[in-house]
Protein backbone atom coordinates (compact mmCIF):
# COMPACT_ATOMS: atom_id res chain seq x y z
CA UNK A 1 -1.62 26.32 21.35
CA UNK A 2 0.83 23.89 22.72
CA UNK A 3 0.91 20.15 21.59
CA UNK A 4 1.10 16.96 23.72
CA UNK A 5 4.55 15.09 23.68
CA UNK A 6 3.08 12.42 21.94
CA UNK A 7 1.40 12.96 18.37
CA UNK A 8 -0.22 9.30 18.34
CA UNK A 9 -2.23 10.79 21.60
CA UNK A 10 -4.09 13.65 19.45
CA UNK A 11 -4.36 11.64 15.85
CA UNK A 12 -6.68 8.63 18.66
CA UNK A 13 -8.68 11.72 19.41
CA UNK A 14 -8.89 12.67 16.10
CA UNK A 15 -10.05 9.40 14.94
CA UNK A 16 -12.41 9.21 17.51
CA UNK A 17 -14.07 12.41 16.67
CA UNK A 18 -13.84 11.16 13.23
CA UNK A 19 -15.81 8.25 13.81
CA UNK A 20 -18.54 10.16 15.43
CA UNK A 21 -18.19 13.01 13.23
CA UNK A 22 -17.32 11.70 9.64
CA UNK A 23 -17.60 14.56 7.90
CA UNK A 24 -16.06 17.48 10.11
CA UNK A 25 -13.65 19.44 8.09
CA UNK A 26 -10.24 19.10 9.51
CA UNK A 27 -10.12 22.54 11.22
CA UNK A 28 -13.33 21.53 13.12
CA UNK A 29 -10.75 17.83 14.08
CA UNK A 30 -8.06 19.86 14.81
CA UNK A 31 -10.14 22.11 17.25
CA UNK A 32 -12.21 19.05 18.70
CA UNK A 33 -9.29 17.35 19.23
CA UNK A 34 -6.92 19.46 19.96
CA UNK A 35 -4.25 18.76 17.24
CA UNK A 36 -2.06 20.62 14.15
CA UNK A 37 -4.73 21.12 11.19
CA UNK A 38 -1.56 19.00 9.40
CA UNK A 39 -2.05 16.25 11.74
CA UNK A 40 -6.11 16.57 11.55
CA UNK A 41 -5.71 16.23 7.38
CA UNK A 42 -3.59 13.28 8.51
CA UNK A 43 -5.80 11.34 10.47
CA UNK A 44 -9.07 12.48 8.40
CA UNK A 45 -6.86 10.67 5.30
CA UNK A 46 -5.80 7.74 7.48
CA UNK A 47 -9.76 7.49 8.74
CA UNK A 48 -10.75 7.34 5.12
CA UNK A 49 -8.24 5.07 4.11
CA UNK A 50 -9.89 2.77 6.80
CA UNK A 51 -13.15 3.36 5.78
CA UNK A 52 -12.30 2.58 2.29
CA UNK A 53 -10.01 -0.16 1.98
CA UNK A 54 -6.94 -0.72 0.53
CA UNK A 55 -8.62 -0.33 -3.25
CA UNK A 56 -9.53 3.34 -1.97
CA UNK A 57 -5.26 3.74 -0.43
CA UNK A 58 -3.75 2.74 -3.95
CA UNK A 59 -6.32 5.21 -5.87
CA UNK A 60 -5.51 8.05 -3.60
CA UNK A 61 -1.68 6.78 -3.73
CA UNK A 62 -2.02 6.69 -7.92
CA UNK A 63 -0.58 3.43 -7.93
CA UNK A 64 -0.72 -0.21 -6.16
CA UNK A 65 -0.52 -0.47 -2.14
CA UNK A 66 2.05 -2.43 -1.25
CA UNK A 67 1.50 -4.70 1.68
CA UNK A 68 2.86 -3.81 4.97
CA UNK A 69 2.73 -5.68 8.44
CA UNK A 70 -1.18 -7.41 8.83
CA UNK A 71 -1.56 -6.72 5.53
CA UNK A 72 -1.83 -3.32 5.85
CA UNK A 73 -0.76 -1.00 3.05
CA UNK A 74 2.44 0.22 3.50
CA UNK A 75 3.63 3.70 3.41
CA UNK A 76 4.26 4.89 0.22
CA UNK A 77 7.27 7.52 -0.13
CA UNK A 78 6.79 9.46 -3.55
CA UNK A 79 10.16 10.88 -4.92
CA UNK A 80 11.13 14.60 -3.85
CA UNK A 81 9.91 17.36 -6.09
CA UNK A 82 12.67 19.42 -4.89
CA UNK A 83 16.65 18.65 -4.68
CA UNK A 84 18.08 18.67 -1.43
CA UNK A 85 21.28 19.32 -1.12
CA UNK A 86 23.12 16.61 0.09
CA UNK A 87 25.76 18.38 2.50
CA UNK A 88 24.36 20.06 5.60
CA UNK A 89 26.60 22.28 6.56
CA UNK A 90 26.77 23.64 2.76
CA UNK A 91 22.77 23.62 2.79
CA UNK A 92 22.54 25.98 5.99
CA UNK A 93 25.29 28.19 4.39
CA UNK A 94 23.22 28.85 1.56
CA UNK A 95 20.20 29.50 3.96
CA UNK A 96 22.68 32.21 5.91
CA UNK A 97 23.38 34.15 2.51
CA UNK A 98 19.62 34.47 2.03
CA UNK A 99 18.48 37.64 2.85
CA UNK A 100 14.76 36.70 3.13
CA UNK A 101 16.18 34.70 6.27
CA UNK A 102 18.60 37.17 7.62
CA UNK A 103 16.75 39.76 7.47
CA UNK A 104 13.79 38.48 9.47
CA UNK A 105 12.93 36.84 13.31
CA UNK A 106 11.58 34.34 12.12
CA UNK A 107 14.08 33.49 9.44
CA UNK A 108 17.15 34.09 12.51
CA UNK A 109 15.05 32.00 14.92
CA UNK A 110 15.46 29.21 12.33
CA UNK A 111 18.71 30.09 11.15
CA UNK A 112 20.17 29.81 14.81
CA UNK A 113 18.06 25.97 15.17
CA UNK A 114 20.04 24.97 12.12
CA UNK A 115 22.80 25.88 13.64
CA UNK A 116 26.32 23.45 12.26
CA UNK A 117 27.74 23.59 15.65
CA UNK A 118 24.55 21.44 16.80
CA UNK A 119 25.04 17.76 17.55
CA UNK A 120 24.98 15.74 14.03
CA UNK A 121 23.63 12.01 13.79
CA UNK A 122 26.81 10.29 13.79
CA UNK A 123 26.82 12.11 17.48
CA UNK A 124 24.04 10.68 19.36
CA UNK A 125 25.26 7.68 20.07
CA UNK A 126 28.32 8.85 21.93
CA UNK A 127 25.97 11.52 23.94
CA UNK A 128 23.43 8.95 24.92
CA UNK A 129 26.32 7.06 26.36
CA UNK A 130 27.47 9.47 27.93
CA UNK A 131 23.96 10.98 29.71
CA UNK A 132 22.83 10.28 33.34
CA UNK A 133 20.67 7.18 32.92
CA UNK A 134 17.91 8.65 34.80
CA UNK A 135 17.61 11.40 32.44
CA UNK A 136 16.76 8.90 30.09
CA UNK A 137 13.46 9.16 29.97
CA UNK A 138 12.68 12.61 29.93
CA UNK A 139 15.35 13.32 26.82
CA UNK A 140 14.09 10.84 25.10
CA UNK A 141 10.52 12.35 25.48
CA UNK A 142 11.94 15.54 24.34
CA UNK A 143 13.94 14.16 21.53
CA UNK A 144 10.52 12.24 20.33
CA UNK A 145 8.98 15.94 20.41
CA UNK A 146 11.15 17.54 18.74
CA UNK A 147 11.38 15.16 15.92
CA UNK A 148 7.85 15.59 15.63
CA UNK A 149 7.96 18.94 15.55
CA UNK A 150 10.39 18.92 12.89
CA UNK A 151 7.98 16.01 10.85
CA UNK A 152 5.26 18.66 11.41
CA UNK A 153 7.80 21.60 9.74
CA UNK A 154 8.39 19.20 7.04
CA UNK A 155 4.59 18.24 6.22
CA UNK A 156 3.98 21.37 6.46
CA UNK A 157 6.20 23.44 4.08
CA UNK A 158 6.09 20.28 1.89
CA UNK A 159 2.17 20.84 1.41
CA UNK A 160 3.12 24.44 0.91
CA UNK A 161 5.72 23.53 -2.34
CA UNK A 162 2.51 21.16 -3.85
CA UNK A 163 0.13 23.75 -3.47
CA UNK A 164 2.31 25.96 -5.32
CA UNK A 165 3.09 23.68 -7.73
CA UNK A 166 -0.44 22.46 -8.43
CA UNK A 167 -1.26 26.59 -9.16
CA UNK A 168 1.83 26.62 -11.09
């Protein structure tokens, strides 16, 4: 299934169907509305949050919500149950020496994304300078997608480490 260029498009929908539907699983969201099942459990969590108040938030964030802009809870970040390792380059050569990578498409098809050669942060600023102007637009729309595709990755394989861990 392939996912509109902006995320914020498909979590509306979701919320809509939400409020009309307030207790659709999030498959049955993510089908309605045409969305990630990670961004469905998103907005279904968001929708309750709502629903709930901000007592409801700092419950299901085990501590107090801090307050945000409107008075909105902020985003909470909890710490990382997993080390990262702080050098790229030395992280992706650690994820080239693993076999269950290698050895696999979809291990290579990552591997070759994560490629070092590929522009790093402290790049962007010189290659936006440097870009036509009227490609502006349309990179930027891509670089917004891709970012959210990467967010999704993250959520993702992040939910995958705390279900582990919770069996563990």
């Amino acid at each position: 299934m392939a996912y509109p260029l902006a995320a914020g498009e498909g979590r509306s929908r979701a919320l809509t169907y939400l409020a009309a539907h307030p207790d659709a699983s999030a498959q049955e969201v993510a089908r309605a509305a045409h969305i990630s099942l990670t961004t469905a459990k998103d907005a279904r969590k968001r929708a309750r949050a709502v629903q709930e108040g901000p007592q409801a938030a700092a419950e299901s964030n085990d501590g107090p919500v801090p307050e945000g802009a409107a008075g909105r809870p902020a985003i909470v970040k909890r710490p990382r149950a997993h080390p990262v390792c702080a050098d790229p380059s030395l992280a992706v050569r650690r994820l080239r020496a693993d076999p269950s990578l290698r050895f696999t498409e979809v291990g290579r098809k990552l591997l070759r994304t994560l490629d070092p050669s590929a522009p790093q942060p402290h790049d962007w600023a010189a290659m936006a300078n440097s870009l036509p102007i009227h490609c502006a637009p349309l990179i930027a729309e891509l670089a917004r997608h891709h970012a959210e595709s990467w967010r999704l990755l993250a959520e993702s394989l992040t939910e995958r480490m705390n279900s582990r861990d919770a069996e563990a």
